[in-house]
PDB file of N, CA and C in Angstrom:
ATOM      1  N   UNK A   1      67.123 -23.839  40.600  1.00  0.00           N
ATOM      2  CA  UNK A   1      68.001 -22.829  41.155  1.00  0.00           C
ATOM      3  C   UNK A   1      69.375 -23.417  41.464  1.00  0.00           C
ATOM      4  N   UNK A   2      69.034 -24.715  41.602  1.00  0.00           N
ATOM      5  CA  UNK A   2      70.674 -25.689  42.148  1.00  0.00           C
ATOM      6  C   UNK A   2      71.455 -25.807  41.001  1.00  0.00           C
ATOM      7  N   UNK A   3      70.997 -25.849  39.898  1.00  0.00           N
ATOM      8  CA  UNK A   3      71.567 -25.929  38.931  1.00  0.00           C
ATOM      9  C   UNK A   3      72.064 -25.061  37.918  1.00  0.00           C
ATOM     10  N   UNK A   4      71.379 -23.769  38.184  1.00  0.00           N
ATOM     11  CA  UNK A   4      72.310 -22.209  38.112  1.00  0.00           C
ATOM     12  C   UNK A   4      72.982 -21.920  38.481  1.00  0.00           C
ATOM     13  N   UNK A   5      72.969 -22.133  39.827  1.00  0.00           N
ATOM     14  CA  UNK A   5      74.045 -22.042  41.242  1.00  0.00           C
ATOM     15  C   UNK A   5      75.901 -23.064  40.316  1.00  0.00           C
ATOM     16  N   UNK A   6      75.576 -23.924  40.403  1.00  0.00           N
ATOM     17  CA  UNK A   6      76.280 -25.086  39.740  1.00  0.00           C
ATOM     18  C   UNK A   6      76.741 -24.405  38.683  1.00  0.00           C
ATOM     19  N   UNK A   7      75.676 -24.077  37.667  1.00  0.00           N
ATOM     20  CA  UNK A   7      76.585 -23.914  36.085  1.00  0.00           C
ATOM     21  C   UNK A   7      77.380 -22.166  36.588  1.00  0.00           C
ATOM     22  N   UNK A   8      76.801 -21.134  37.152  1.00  0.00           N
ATOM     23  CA  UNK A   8      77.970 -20.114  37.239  1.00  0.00           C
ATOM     24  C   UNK A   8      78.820 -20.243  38.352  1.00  0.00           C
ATOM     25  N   UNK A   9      79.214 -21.335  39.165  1.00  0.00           N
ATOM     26  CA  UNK A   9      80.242 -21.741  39.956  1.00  0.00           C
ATOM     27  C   UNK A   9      81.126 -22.430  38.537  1.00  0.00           C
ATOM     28  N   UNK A  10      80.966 -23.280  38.021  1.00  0.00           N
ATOM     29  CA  UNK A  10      81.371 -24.068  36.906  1.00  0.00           C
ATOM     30  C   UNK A  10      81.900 -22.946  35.429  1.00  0.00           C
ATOM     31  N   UNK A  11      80.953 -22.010  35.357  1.00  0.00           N
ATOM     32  CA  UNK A  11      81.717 -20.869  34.282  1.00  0.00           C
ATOM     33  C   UNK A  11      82.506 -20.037  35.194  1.00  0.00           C
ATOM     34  N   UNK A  12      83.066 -20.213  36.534  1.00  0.00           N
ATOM     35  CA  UNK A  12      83.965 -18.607  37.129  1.00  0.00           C
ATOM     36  C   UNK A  12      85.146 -19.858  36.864  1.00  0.00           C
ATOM     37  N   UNK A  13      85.136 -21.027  37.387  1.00  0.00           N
ATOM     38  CA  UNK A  13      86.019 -21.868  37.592  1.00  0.00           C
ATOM     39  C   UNK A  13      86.788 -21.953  36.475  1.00  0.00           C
ATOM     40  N   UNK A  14      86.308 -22.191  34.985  1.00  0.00           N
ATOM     41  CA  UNK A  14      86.529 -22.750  33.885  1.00  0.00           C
ATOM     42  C   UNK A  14      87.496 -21.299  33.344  1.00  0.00           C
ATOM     43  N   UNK A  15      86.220 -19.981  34.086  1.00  0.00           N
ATOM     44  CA  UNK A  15      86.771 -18.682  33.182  1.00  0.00           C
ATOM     45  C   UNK A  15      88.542 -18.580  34.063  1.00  0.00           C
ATOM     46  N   UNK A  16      88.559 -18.595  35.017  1.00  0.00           N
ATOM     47  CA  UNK A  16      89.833 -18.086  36.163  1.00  0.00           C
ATOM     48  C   UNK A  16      91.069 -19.283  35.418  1.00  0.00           C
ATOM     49  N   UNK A  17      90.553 -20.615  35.695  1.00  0.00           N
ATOM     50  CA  UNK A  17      91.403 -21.732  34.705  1.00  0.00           C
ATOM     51  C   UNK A  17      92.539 -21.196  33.291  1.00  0.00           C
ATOM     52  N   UNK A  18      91.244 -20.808  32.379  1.00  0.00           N
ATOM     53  CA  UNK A  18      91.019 -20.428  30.921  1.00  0.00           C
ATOM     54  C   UNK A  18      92.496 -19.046  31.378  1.00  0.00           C
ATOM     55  N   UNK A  19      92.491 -18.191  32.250  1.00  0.00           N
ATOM     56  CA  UNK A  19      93.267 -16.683  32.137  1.00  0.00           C
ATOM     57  C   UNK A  19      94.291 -16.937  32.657  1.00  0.00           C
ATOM     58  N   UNK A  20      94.206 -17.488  33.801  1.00  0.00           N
ATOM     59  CA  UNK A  20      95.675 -18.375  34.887  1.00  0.00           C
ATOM     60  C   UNK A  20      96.455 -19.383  33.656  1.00  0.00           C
ATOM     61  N   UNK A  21      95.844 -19.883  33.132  1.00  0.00           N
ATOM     62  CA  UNK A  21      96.244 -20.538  32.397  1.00  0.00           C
ATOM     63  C   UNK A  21      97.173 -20.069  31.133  1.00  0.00           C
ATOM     64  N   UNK A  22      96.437 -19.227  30.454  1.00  0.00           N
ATOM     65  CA  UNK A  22      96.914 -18.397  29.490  1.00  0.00           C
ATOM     66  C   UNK A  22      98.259 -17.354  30.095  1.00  0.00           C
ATOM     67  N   UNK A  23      98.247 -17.115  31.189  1.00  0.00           N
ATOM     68  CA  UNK A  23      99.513 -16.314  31.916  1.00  0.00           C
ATOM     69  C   UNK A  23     100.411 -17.306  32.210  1.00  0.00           C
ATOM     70  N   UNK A  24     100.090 -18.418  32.605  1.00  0.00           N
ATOM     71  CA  UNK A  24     101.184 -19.080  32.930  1.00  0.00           C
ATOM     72  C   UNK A  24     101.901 -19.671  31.594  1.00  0.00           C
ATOM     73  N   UNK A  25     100.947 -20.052  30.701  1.00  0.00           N
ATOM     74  CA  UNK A  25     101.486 -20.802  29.297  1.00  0.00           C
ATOM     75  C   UNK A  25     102.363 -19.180  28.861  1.00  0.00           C
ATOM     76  N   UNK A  26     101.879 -18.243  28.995  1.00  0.00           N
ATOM     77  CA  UNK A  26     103.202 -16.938  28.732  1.00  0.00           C
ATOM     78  C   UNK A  26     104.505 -16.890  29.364  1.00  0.00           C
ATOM     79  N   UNK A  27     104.260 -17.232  30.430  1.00  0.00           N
ATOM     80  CA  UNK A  27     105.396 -17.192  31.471  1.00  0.00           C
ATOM     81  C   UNK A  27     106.152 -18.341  31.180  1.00  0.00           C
ATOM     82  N   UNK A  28     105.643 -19.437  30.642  1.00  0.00           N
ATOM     83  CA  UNK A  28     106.698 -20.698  30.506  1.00  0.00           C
ATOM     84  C   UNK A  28     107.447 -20.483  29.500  1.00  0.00           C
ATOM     85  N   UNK A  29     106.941 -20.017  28.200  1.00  0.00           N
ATOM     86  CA  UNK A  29     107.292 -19.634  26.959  1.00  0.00           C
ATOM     87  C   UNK A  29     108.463 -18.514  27.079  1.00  0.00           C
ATOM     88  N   UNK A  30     108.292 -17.724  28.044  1.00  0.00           N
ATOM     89  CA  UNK A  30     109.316 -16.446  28.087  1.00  0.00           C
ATOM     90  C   UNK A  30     110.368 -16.927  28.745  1.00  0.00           C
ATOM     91  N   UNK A  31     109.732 -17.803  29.556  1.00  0.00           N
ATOM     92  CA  UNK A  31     111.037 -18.483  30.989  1.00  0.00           C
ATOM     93  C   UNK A  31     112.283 -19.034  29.979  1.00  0.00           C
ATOM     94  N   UNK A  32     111.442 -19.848  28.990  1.00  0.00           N
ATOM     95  CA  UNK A  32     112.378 -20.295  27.998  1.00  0.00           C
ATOM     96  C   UNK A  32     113.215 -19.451  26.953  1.00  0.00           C
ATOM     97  N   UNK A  33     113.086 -18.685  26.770  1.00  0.00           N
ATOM     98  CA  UNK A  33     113.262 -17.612  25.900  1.00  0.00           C
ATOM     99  C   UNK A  33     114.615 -16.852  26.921  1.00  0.00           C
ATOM    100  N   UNK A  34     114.298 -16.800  28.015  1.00  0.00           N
ATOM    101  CA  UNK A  34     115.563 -16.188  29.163  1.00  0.00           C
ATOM    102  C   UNK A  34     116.389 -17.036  29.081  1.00  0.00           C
ATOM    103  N   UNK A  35     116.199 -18.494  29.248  1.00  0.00           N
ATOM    104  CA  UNK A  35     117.132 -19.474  29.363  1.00  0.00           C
ATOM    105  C   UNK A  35     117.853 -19.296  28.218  1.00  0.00           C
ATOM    106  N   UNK A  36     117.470 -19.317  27.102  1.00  0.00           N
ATOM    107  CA  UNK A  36     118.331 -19.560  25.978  1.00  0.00           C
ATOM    108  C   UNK A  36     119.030 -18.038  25.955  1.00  0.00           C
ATOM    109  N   UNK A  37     118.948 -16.961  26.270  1.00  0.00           N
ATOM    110  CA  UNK A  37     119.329 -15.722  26.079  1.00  0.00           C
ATOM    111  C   UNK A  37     120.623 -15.808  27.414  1.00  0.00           C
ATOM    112  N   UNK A  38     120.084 -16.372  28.529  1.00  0.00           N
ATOM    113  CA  UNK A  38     121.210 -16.579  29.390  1.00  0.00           C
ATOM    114  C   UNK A  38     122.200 -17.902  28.575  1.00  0.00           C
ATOM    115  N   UNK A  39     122.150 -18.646  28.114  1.00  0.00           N
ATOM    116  CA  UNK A  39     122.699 -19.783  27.991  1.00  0.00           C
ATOM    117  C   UNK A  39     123.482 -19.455  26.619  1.00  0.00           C
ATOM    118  N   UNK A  40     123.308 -18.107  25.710  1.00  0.00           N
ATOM    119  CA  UNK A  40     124.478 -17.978  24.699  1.00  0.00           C
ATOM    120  C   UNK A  40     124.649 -16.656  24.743  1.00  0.00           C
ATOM    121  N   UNK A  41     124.691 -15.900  26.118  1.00  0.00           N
ATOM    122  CA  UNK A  41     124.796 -14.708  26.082  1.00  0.00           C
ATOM    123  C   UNK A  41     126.307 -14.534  27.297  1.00  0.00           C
ATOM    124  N   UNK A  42     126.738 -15.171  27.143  1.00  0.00           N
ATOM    125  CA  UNK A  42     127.453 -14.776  28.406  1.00  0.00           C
ATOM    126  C   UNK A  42     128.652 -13.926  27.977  1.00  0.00           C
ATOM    127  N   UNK A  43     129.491 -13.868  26.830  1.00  0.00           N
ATOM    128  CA  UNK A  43     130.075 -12.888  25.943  1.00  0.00           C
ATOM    129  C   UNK A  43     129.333 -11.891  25.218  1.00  0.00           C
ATOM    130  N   UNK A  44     128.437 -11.380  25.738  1.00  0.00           N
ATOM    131  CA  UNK A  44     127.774 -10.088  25.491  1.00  0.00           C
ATOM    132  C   UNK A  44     128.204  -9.286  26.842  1.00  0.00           C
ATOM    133  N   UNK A  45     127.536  -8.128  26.245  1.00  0.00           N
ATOM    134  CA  UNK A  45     127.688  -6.936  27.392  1.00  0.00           C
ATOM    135  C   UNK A  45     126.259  -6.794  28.318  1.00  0.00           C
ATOM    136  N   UNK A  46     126.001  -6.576  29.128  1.00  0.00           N
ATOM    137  CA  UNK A  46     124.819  -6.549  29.806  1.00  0.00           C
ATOM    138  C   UNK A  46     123.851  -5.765  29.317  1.00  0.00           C
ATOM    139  N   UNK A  47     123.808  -4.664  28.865  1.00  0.00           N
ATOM    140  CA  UNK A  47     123.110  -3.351  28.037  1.00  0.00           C
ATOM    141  C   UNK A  47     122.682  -4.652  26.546  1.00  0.00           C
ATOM    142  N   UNK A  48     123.347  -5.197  25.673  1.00  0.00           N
ATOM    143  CA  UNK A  48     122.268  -6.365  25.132  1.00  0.00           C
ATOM    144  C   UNK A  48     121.492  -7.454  25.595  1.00  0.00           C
ATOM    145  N   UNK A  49     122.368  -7.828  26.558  1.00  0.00           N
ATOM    146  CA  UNK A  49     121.412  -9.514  27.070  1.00  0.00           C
ATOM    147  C   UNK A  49     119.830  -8.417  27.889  1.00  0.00           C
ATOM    148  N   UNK A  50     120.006  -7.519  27.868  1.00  0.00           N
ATOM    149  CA  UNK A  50     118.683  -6.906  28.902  1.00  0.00           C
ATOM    150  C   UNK A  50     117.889  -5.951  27.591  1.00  0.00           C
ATOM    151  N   UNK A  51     118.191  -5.828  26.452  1.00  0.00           N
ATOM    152  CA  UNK A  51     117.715  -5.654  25.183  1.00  0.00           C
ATOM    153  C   UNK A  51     117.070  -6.908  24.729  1.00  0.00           C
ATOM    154  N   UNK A  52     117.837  -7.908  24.417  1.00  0.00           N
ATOM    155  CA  UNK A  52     117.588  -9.196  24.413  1.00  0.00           C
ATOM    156  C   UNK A  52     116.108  -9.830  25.143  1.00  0.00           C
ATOM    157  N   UNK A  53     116.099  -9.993  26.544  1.00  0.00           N
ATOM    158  CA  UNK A  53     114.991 -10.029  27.792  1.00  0.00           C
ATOM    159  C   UNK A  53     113.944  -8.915  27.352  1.00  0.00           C
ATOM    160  N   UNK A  54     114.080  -7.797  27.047  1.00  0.00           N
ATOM    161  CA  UNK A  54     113.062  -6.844  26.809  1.00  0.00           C
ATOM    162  C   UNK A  54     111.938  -7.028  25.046  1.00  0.00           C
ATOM    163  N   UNK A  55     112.949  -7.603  24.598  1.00  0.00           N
ATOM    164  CA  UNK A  55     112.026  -7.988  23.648  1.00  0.00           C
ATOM    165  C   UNK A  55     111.568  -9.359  23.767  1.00  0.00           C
ATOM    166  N   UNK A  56     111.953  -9.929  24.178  1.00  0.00           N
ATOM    167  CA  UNK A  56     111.387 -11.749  24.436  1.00  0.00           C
ATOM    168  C   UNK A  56     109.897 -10.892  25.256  1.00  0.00           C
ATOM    169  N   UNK A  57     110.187 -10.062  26.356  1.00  0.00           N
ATOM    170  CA  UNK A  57     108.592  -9.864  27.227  1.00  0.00           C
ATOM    171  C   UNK A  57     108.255  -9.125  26.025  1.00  0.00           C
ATOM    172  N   UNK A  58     108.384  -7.992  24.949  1.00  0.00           N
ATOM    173  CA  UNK A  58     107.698  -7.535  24.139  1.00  0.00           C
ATOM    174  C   UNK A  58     107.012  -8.785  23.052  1.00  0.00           C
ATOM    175  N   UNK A  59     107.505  -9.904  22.818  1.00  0.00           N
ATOM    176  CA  UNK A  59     106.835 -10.787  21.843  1.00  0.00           C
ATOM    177  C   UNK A  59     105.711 -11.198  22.735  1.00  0.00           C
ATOM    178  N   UNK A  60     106.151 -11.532  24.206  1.00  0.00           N
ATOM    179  CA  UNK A  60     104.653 -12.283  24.810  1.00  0.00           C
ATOM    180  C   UNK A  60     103.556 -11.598  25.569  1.00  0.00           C
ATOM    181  N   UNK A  61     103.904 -10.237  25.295  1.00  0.00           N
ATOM    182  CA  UNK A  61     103.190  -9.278  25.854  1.00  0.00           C
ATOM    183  C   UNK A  61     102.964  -8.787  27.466  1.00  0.00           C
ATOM    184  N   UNK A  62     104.590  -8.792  27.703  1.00  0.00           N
ATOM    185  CA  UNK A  62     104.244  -9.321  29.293  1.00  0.00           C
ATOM    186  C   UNK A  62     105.070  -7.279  29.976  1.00  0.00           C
ATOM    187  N   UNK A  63     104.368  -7.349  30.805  1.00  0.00           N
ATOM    188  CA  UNK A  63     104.928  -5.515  30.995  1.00  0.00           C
ATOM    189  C   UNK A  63     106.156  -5.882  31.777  1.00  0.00           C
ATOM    190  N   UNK A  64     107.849  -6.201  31.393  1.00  0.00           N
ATOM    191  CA  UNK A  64     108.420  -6.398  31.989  1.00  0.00           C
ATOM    192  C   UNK A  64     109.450  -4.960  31.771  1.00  0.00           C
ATOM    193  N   UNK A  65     109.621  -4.273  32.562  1.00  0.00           N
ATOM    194  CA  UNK A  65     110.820  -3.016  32.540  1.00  0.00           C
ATOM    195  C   UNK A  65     112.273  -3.456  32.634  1.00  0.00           C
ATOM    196  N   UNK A  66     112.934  -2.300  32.057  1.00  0.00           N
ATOM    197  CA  UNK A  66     114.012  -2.500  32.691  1.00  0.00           C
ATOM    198  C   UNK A  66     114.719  -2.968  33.700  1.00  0.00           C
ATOM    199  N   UNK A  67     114.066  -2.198  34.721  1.00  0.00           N
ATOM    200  CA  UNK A  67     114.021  -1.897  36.309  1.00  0.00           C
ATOM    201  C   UNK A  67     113.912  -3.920  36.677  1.00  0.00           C
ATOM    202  N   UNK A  68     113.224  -4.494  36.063  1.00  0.00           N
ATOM    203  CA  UNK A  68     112.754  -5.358  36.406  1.00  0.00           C
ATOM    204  C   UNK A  68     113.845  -6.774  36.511  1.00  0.00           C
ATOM    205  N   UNK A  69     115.017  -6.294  35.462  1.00  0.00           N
ATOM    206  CA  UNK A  69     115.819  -7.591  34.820  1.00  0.00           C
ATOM    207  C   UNK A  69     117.368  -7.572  36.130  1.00  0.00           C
ATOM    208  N   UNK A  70     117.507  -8.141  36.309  1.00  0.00           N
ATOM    209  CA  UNK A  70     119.016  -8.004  37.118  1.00  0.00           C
ATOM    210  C   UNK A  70     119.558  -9.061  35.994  1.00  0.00           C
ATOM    211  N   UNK A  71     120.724  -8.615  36.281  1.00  0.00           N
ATOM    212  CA  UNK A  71     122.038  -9.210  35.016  1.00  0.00           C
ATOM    213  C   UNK A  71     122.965  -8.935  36.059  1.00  0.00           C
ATOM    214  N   UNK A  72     123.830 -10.506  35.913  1.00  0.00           N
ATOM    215  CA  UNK A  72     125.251 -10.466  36.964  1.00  0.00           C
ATOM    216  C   UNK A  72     126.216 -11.450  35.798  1.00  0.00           C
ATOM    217  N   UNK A  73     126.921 -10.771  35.720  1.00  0.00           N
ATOM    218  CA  UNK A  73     128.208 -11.447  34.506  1.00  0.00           C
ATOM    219  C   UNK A  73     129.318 -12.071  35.435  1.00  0.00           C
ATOM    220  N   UNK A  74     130.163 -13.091  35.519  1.00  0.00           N
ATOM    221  CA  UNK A  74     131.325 -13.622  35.904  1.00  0.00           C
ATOM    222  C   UNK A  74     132.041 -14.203  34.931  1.00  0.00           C
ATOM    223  N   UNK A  75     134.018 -13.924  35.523  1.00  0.00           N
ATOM    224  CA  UNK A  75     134.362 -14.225  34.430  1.00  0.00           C
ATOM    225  C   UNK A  75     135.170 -15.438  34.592  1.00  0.00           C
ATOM    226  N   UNK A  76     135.679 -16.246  36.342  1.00  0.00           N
ATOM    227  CA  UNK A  76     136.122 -17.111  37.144  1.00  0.00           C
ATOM    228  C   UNK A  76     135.284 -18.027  37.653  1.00  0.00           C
ATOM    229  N   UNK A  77     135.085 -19.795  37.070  1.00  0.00           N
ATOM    230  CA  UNK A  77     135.936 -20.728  36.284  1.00  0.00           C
ATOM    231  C   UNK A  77     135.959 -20.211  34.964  1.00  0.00           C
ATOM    232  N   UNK A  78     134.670 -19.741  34.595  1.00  0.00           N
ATOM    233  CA  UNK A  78     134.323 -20.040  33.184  1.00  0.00           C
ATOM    234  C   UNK A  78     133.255 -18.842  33.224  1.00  0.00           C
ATOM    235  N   UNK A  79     132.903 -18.527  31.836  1.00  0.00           N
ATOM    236  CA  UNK A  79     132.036 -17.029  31.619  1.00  0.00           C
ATOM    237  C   UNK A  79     130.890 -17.826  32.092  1.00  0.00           C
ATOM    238  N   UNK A  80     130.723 -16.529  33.132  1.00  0.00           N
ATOM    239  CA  UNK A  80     128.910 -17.444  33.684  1.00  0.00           C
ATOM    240  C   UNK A  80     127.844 -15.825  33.563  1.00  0.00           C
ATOM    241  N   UNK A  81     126.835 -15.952  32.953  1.00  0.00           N
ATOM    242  CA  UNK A  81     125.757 -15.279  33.047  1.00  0.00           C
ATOM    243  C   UNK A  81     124.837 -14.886  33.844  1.00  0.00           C
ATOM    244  N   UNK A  82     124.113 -14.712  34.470  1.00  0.00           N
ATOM    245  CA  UNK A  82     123.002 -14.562  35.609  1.00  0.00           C
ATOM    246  C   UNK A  82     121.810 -13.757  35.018  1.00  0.00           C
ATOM    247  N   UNK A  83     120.660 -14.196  34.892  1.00  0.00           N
ATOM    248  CA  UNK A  83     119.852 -13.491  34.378  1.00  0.00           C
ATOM    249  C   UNK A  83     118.580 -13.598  35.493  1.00  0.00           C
ATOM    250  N   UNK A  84     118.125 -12.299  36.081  1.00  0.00           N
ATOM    251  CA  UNK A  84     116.717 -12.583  37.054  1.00  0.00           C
ATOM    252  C   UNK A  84     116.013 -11.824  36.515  1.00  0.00           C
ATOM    253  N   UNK A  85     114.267 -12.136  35.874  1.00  0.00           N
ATOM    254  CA  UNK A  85     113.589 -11.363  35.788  1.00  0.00           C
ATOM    255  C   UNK A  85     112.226 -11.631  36.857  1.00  0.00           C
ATOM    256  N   UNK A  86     111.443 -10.583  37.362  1.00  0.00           N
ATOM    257  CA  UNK A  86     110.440 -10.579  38.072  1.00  0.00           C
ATOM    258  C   UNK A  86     109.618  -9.275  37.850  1.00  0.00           C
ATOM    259  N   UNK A  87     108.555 -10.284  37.434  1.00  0.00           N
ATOM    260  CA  UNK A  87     107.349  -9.224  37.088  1.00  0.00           C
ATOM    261  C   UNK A  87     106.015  -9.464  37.622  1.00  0.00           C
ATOM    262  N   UNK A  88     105.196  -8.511  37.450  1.00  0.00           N
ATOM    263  CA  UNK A  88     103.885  -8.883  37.662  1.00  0.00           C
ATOM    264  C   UNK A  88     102.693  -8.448  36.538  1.00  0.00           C
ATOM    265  N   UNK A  89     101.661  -9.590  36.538  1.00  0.00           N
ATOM    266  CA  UNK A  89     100.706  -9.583  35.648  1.00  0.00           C
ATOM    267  C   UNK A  89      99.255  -9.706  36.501  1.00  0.00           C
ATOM    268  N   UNK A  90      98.671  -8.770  35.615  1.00  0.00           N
ATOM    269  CA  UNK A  90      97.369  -8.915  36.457  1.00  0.00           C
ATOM    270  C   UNK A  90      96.219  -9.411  35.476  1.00  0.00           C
ATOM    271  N   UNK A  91      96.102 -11.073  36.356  1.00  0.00           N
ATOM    272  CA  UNK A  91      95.254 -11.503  35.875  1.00  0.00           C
ATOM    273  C   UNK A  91      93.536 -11.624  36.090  1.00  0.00           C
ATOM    274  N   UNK A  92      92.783 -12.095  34.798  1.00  0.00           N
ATOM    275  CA  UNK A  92      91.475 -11.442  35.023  1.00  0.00           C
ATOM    276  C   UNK A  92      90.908 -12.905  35.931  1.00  0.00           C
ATOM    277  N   UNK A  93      90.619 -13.650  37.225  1.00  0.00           N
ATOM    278  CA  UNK A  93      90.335 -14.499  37.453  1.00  0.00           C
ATOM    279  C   UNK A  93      88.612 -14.426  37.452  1.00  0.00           C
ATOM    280  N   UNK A  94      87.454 -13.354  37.692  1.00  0.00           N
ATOM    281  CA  UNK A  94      86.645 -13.174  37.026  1.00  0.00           C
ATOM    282  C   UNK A  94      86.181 -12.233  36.354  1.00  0.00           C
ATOM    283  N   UNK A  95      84.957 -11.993  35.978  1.00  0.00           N
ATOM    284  CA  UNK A  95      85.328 -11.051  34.788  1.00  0.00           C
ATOM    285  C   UNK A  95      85.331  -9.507  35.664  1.00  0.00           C
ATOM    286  N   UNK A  96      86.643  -8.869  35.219  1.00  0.00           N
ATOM    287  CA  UNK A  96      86.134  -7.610  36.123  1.00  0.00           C
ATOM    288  C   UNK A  96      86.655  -7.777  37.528  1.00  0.00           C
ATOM    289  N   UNK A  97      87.378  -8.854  37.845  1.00  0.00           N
ATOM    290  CA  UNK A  97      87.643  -8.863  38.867  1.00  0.00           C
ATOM    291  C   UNK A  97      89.166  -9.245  38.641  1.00  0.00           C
ATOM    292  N   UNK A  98      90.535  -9.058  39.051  1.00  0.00           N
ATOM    293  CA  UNK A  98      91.758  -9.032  38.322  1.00  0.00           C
ATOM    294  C   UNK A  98      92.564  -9.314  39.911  1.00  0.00           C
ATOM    295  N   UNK A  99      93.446 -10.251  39.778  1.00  0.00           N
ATOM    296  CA  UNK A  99      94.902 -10.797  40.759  1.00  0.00           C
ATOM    297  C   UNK A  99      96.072 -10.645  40.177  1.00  0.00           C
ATOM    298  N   UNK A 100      96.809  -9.656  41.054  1.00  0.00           N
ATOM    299  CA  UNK A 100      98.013  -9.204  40.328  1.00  0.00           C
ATOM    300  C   UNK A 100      98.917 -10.411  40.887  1.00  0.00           C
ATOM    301  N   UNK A 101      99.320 -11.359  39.714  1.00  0.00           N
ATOM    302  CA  UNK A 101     100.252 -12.340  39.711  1.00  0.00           C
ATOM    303  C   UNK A 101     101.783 -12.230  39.791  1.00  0.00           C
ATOM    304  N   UNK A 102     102.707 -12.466  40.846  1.00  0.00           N
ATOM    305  CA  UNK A 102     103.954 -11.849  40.376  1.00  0.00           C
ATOM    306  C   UNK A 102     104.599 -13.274  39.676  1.00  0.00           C
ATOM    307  N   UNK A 103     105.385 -13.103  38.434  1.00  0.00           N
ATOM    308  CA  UNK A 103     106.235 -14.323  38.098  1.00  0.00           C
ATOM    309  C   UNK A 103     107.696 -14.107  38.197  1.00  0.00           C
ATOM    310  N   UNK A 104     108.133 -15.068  38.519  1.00  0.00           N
ATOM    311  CA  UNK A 104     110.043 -14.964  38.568  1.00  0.00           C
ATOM    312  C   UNK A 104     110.596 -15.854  37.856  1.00  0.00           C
ATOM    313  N   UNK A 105     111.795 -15.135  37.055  1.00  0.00           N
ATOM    314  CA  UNK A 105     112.351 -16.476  36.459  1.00  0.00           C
ATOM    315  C   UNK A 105     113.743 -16.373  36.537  1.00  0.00           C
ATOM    316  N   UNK A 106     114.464 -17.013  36.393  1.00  0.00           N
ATOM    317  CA  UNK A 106     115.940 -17.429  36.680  1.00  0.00           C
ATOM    318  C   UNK A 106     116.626 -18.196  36.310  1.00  0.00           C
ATOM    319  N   UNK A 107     117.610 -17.401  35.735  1.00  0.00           N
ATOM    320  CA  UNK A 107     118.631 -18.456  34.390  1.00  0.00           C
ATOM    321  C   UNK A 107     119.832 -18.207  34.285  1.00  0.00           C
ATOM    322  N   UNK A 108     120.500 -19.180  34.238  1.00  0.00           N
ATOM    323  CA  UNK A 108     121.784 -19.352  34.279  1.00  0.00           C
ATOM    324  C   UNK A 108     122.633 -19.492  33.073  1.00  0.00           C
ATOM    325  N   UNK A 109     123.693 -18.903  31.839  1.00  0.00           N
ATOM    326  CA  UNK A 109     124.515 -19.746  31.104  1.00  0.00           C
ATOM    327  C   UNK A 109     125.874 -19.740  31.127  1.00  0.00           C
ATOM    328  N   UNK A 110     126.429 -20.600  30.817  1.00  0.00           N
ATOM    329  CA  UNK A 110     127.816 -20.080  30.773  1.00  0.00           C
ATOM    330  C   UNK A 110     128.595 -21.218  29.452  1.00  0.00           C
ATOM    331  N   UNK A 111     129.660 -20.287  29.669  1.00  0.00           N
ATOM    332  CA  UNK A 111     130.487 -21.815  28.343  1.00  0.00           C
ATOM    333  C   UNK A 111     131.998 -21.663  28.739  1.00  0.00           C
ATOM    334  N   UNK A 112     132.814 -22.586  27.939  1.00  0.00           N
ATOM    335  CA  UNK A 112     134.250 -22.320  28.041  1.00  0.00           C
ATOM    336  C   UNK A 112     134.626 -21.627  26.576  1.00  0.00           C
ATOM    337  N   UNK A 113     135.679 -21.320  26.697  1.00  0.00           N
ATOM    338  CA  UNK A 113     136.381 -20.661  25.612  1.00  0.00           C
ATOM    339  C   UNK A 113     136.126 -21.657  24.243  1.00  0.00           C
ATOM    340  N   UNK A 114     135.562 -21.437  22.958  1.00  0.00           N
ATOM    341  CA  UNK A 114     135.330 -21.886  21.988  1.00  0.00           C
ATOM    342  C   UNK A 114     134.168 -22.358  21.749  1.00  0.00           C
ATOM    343  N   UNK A 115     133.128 -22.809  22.466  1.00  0.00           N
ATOM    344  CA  UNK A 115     132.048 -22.857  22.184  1.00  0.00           C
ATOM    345  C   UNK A 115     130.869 -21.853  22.395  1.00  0.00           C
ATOM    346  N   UNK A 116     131.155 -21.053  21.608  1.00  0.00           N
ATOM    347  CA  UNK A 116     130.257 -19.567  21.422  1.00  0.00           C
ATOM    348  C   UNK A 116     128.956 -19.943  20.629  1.00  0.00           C
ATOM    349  N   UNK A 117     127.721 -19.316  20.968  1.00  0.00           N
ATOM    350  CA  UNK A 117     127.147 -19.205  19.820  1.00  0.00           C
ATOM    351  C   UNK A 117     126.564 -17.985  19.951  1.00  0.00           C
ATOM    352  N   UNK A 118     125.740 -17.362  18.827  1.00  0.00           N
ATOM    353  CA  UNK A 118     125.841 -15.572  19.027  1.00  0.00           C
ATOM    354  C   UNK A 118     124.527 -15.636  19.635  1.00  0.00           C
ATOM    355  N   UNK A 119     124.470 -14.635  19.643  1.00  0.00           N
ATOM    356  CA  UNK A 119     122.381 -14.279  20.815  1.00  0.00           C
ATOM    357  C   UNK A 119     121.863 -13.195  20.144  1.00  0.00           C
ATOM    358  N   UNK A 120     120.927 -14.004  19.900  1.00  0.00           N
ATOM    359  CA  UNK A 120     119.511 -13.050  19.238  1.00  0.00           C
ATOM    360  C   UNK A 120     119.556 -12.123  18.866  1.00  0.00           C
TER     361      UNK A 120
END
């Protein structure tokens, strides 16, 4: 019986690991995906860089809205970007049993005059 006890303590552990895991390896992947969208977007208009963000969460499957993205543009030293997204995912930690995870991410780009490159 000790050792049933053991192996489904050992499969919730492995299963919660296995899903936390898989959300977070999403979330790192997208985090990156913002960065680079903040980091050559700063001569865009805000209505793309948040087109931009909406499909990066559509590739990783993550339910991020509109509602969800804040975009702050500056144009004093230098073009600076601001990109915040915060969402939440609800993960399965056992089966049937689900923790709504919130993730945040936050990115910064900016450049000086001549080193442009275009965005996504």
């Amino acid at each position: 019986m000790g050792r049933l006890l053991r192996l489904l303590v050992t499969a919730a552990v492995v299963w919660a690991a296995w899903h936390g895991g898989v959300a977070a390896w999403q979330q790192f992947q997208f985090s990156n995906e913002v960065s680079k969208i903040a980091q050559f977007g700063p001569g865009k208009d805000a209505g793309s860089v948040r087109e931009a963000v909406l499909a990066a969460a559509a590739r990783y499957n993550l339910p991020v809205t509109a509602t969800d993205i804040k975009i702050r543009q500056e144009e004093k030293p230098a073009a600076s970007l601001f990109v915040d997204v915060s969402y939440t995912v609800q993960v399965e930690i056992l089966p049937r049993v689900f923790y709504p995870w919130t993730y945040t991410t936050s990115a910064h780009g900016y450049f000086l005059p001549g080193g442009r490159a275009p965005l996504k």
